[in-house]
N, C-alpha and C. Protein backbone atom coordinates (compact mmCIF):
# COMPACT_ATOMS: atom_id res chain seq x y z
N UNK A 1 99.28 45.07 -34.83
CA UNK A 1 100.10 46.19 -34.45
C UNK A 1 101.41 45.66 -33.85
N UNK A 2 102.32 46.21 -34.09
CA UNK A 2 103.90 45.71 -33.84
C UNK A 2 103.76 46.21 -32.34
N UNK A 3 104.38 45.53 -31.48
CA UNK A 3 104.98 45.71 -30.16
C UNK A 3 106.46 45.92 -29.42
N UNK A 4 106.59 47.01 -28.66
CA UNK A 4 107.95 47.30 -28.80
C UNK A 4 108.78 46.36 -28.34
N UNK A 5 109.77 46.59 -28.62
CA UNK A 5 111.13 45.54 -27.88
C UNK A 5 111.78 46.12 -27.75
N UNK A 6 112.79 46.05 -26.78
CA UNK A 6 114.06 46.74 -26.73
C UNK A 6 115.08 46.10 -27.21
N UNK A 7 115.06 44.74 -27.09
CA UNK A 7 116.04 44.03 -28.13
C UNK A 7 116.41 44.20 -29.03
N UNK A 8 115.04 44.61 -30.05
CA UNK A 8 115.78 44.61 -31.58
C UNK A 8 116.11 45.86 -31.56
N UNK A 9 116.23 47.21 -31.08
CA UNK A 9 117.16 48.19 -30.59
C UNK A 9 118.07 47.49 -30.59
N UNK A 10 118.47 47.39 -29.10
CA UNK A 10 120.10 46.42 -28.89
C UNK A 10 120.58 45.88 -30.21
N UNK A 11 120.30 45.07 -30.69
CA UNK A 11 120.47 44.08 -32.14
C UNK A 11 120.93 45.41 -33.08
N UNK A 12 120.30 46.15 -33.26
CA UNK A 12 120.50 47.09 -34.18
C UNK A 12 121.89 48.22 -34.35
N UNK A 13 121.91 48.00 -32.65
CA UNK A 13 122.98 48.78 -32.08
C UNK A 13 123.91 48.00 -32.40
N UNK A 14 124.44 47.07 -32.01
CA UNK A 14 125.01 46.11 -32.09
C UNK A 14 125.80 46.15 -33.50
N UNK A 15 124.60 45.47 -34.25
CA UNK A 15 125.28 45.91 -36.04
C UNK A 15 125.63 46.98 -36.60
N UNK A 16 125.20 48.39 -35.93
CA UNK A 16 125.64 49.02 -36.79
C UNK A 16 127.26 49.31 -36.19
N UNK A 17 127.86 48.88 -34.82
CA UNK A 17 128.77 49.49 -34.34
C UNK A 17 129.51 48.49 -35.04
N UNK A 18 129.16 46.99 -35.12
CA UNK A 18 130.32 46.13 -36.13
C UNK A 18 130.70 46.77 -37.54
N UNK A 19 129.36 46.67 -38.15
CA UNK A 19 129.32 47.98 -39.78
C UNK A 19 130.52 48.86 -39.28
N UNK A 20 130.67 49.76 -38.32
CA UNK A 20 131.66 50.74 -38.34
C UNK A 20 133.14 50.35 -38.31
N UNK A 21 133.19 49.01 -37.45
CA UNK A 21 134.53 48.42 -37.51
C UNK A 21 134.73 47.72 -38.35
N UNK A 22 134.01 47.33 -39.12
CA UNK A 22 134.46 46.89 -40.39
C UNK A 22 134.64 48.16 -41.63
N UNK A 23 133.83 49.39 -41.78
CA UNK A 23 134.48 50.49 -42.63
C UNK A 23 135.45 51.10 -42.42
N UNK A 24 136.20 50.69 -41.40
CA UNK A 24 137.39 51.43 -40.88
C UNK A 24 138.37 50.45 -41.28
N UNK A 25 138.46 49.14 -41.06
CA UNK A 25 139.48 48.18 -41.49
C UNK A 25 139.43 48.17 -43.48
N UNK A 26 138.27 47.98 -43.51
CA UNK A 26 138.06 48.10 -44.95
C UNK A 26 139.00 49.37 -45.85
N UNK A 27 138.37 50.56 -45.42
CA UNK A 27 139.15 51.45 -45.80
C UNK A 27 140.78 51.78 -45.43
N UNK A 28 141.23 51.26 -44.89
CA UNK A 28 142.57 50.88 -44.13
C UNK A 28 143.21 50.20 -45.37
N UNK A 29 142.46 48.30 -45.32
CA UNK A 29 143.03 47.93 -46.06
C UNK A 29 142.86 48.79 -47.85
N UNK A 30 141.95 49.30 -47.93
CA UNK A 30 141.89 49.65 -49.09
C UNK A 30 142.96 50.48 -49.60
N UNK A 31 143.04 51.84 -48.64
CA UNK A 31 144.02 52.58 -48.39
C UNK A 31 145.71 51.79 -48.80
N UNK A 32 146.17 50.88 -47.95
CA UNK A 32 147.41 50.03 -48.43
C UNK A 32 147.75 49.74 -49.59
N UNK A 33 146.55 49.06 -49.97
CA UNK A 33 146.42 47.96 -51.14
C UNK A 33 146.97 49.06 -52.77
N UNK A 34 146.33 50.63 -52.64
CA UNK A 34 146.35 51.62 -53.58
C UNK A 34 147.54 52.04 -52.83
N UNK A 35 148.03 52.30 -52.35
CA UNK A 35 149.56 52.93 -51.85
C UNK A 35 150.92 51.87 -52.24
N UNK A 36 150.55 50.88 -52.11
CA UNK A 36 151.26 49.83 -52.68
C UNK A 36 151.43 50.20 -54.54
N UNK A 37 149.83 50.08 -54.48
CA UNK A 37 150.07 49.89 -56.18
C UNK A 37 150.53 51.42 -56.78
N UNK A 38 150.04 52.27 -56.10
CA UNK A 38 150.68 53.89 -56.75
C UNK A 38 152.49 53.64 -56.22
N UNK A 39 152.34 53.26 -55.03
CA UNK A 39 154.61 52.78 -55.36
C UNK A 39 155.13 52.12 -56.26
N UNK A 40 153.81 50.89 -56.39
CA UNK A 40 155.22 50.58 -57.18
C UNK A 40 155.21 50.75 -58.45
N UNK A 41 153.77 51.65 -59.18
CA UNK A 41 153.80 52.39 -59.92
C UNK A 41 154.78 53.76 -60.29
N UNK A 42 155.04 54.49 -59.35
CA UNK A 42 156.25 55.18 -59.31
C UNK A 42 157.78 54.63 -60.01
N UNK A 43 157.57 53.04 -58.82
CA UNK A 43 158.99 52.75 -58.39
C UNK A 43 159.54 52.13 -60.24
N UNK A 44 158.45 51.93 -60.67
CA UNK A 44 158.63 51.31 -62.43
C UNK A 44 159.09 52.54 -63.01
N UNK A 45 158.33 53.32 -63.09
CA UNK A 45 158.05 54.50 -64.16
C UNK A 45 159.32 55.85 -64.00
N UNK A 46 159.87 55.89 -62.24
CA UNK A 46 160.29 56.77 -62.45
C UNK A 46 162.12 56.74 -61.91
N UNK A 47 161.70 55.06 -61.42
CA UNK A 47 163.26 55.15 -61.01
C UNK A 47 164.07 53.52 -61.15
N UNK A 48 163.74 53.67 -62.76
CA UNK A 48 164.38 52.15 -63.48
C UNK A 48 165.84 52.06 -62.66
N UNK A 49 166.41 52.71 -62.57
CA UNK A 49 168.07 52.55 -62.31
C UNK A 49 167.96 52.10 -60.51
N UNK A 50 166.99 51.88 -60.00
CA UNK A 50 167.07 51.67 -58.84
C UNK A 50 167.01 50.08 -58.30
N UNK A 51 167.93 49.47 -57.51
CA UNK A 51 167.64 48.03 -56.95
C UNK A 51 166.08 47.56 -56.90
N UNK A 52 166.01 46.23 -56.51
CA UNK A 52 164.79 45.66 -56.52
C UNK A 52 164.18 46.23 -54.31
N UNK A 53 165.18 46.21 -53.54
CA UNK A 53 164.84 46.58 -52.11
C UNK A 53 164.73 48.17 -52.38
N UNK A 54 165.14 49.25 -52.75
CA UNK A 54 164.42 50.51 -52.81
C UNK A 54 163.17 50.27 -53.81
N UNK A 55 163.11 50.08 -54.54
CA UNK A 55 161.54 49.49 -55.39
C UNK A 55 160.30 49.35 -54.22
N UNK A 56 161.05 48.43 -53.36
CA UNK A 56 160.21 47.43 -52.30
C UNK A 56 159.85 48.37 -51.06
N UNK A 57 160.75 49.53 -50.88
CA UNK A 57 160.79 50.56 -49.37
C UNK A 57 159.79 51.85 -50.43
N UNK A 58 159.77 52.29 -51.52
CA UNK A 58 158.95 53.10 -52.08
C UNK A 58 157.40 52.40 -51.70
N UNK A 59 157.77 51.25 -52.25
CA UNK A 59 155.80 50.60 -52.25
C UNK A 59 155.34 50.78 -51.17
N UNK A 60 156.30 50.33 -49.89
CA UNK A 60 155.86 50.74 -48.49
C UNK A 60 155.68 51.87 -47.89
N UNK A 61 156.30 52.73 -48.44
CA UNK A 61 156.01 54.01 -48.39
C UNK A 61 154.98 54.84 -48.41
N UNK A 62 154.69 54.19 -49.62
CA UNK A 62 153.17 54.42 -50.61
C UNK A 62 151.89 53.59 -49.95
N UNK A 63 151.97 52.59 -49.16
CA UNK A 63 151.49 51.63 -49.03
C UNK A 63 150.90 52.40 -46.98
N UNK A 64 152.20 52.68 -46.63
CA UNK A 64 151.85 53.18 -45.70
C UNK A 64 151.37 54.77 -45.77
N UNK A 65 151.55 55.91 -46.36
CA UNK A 65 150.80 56.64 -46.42
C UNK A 65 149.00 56.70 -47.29
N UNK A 66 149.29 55.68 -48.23
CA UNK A 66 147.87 55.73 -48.43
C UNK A 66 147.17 55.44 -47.28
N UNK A 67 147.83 54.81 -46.90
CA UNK A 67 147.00 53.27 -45.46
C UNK A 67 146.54 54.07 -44.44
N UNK A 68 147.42 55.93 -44.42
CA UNK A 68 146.54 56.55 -43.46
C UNK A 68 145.74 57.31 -43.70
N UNK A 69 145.67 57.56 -44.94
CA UNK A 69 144.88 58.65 -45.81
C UNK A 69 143.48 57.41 -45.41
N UNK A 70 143.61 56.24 -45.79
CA UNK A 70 142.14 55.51 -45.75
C UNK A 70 142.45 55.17 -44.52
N UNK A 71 142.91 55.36 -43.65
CA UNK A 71 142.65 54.95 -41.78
C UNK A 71 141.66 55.91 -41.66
N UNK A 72 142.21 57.53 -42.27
CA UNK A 72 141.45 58.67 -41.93
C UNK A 72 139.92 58.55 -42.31
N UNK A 73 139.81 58.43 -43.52
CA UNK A 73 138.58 58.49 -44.11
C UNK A 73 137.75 57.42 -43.53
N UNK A 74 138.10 55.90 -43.44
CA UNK A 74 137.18 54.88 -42.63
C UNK A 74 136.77 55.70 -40.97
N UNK A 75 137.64 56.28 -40.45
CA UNK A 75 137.55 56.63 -39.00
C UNK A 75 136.36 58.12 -39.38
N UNK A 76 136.12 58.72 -40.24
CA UNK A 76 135.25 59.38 -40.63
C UNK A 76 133.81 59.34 -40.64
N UNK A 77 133.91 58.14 -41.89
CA UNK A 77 132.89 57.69 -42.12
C UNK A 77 132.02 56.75 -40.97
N UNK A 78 132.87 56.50 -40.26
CA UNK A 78 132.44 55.18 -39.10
C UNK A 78 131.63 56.19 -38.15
N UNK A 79 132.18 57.44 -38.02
CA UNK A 79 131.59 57.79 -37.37
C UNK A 79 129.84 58.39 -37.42
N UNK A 80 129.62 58.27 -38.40
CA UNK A 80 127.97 58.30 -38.42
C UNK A 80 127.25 57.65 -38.35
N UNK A 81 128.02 55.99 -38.39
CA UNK A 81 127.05 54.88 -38.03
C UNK A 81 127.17 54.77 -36.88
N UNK A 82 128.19 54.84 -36.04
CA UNK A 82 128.64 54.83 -34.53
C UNK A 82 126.94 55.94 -33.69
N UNK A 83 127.09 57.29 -34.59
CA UNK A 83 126.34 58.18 -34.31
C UNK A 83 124.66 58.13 -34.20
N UNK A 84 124.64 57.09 -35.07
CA UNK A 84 123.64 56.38 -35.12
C UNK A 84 122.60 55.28 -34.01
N UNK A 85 123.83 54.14 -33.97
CA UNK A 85 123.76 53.53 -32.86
C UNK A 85 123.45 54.35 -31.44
N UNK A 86 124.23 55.41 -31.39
CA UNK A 86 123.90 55.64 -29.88
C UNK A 86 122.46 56.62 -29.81
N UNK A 87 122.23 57.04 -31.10
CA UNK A 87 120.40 57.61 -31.06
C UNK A 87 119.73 56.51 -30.63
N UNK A 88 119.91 55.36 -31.36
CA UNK A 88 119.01 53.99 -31.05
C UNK A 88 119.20 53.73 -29.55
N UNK A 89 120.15 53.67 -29.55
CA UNK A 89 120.04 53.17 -27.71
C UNK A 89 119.99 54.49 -26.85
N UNK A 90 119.87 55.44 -26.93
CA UNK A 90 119.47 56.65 -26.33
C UNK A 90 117.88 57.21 -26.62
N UNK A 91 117.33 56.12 -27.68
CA UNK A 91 115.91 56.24 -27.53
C UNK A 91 115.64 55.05 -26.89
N UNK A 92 116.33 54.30 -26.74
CA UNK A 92 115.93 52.59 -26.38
C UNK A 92 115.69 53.17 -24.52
N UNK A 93 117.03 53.95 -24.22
CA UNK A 93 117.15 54.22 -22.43
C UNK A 93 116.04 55.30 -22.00
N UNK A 94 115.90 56.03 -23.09
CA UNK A 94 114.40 56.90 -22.72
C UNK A 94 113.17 56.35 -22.58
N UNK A 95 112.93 55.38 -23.46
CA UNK A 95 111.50 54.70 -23.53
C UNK A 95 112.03 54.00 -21.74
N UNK A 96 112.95 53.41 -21.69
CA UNK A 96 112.90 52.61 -20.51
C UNK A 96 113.04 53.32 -18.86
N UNK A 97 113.38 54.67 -19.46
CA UNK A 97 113.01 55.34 -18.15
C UNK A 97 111.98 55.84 -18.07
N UNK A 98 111.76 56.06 -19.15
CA UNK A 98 109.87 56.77 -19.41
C UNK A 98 108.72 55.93 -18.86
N UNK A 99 109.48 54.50 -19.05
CA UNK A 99 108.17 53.38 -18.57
C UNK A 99 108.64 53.19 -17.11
N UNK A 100 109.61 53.59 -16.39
CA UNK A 100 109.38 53.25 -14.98
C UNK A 100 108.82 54.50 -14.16
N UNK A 101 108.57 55.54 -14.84
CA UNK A 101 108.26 56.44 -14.14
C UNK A 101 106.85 56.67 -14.63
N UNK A 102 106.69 56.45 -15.44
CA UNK A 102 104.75 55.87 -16.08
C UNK A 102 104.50 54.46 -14.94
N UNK A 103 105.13 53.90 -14.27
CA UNK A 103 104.56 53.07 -13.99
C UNK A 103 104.39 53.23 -12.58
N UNK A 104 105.42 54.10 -12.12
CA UNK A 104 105.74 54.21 -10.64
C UNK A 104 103.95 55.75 -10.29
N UNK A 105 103.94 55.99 -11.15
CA UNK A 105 102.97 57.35 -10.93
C UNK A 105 101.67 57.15 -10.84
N UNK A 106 101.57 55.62 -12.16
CA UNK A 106 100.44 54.48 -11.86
C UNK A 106 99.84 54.17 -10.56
N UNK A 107 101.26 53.97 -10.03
CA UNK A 107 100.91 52.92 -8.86
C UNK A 107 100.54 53.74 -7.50
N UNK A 108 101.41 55.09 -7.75
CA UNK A 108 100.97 56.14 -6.96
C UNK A 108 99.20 56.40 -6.82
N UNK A 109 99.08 57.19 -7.85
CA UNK A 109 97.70 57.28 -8.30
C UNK A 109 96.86 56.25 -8.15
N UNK A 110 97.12 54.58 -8.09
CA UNK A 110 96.25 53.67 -7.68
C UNK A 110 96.02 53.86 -6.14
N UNK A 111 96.78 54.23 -5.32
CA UNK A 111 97.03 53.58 -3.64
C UNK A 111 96.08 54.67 -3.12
């Protein structure tokens, strides 16, 4: 029979709150990376007659509004693993108040 720990709680907590900071950077960068490429998809297709530095301020453009469209969505999504984590350690702090007051009532009841 498995025996509890509170550690591998903690541990668990732990990873999933990294998992969240990493779907948020992820989707960030992802976000850029497609805002970039939809500029300078534009910047080809729709405005040949234009210098190579407006070309370059469209991509950024693009680059920075995708970048918040996926800031948004990572900061979304993060949040259910975040939501997660704190069930785990909000069952982790119950069991551990549950056992000092199981133990204190013990000791009552022994004396």
């Amino acid at each position: 029979m498995a025996v509890y720990n509170p550690k591998v709680i903690q541990k668990l907590a732990d990873k999933l709150y990294h998992k969240a900071h990493f779907i948020i950077f992820g989707w960030t960068i992802f976000g850029v990376m497609l805002g970039i490429l939809a500029g300078r998809i534009f910047a080809v297709k729709f405005s040949l007659d234009f210098d190579v530095q407006a070309n370059l301020v469209i991509m950024a453009v693009g680059g920075f509004i995708v970048g918040a469209i996926g800031l948004a969505i990572g900061i979304s999504r993060s949040f259910m693993i975040r939501l997660h984590a704190q069930l785990a350690l909000c069952y982790k702090q119950i069991e551990e108040n549950t056992r000092q007051v199981s133990i204190s009532t013990m000791a009552w009841r022994n004396s």
